[in-house]
N, C-alpha and C. Protein backbone atom coordinates (compact mmCIF):
# COMPACT_ATOMS: atom_id res chain seq x y z
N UNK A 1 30.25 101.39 -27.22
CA UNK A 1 29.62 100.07 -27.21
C UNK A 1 28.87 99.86 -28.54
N UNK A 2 29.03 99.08 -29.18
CA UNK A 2 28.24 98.13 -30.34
C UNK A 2 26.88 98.07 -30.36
N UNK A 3 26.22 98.07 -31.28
CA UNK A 3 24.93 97.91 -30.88
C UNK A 3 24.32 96.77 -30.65
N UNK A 4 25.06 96.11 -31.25
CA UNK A 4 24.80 94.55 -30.68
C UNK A 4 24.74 93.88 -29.54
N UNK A 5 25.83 94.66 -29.08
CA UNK A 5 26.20 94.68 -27.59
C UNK A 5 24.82 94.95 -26.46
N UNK A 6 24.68 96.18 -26.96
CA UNK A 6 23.62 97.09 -26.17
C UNK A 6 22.22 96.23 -26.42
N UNK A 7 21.96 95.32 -27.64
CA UNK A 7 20.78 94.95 -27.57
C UNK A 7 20.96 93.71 -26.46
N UNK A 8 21.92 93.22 -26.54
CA UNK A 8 22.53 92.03 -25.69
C UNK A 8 22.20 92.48 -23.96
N UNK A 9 22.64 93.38 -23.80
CA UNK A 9 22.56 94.34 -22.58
C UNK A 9 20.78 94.48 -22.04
N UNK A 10 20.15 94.84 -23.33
CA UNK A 10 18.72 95.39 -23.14
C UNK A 10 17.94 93.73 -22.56
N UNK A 11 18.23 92.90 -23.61
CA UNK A 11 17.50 91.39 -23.46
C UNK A 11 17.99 90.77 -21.86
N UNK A 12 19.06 91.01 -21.44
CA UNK A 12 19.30 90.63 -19.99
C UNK A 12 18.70 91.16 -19.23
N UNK A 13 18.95 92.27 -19.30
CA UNK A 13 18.12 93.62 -18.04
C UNK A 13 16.52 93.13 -18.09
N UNK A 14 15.82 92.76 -19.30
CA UNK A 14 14.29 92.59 -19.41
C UNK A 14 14.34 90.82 -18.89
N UNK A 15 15.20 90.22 -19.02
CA UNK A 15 14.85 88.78 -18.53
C UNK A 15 15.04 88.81 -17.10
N UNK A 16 16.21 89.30 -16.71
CA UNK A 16 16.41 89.67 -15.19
C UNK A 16 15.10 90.25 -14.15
N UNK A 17 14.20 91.21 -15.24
CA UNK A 17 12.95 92.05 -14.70
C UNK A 17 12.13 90.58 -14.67
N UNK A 18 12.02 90.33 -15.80
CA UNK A 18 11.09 89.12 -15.53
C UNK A 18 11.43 88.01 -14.77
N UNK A 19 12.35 87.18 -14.74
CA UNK A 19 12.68 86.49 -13.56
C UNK A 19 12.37 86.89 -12.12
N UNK A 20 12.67 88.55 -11.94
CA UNK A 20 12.30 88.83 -10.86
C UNK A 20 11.17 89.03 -9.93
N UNK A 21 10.02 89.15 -11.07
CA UNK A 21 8.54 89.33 -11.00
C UNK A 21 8.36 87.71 -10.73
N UNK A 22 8.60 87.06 -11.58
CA UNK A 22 7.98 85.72 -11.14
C UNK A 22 8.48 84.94 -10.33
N UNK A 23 9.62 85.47 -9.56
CA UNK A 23 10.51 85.20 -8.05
C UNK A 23 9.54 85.77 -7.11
N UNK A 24 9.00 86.73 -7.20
CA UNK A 24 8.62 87.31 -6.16
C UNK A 24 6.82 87.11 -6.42
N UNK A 25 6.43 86.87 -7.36
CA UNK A 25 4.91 86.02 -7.27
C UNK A 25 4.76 84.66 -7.12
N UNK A 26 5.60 83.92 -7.23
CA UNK A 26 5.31 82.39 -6.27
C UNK A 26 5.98 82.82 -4.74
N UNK A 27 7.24 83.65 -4.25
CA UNK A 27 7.17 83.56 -2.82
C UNK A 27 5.51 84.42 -2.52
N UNK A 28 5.43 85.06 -3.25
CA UNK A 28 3.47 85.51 -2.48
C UNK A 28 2.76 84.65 -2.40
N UNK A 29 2.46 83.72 -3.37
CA UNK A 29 1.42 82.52 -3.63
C UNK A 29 2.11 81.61 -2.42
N UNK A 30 3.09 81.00 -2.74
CA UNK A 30 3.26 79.81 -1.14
C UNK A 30 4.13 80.85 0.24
């Protein structure tokens, strides 16, 4: 794999984390 690739790879995995955190702190809040 490319490294380009892999940074491509890294930036999803960390937006995915974050999407998921702030999915799951508004279902807590309402």
């Amino acid at each position: 794999m490319s490294k380009r690739v892999q940074k491509i790879v890294v930036y999803v995995m960390l937006f995915a984390m974050l999407a998921a955190t702030i999915l799951s702190g508004i279902s807590i809040l309402f």
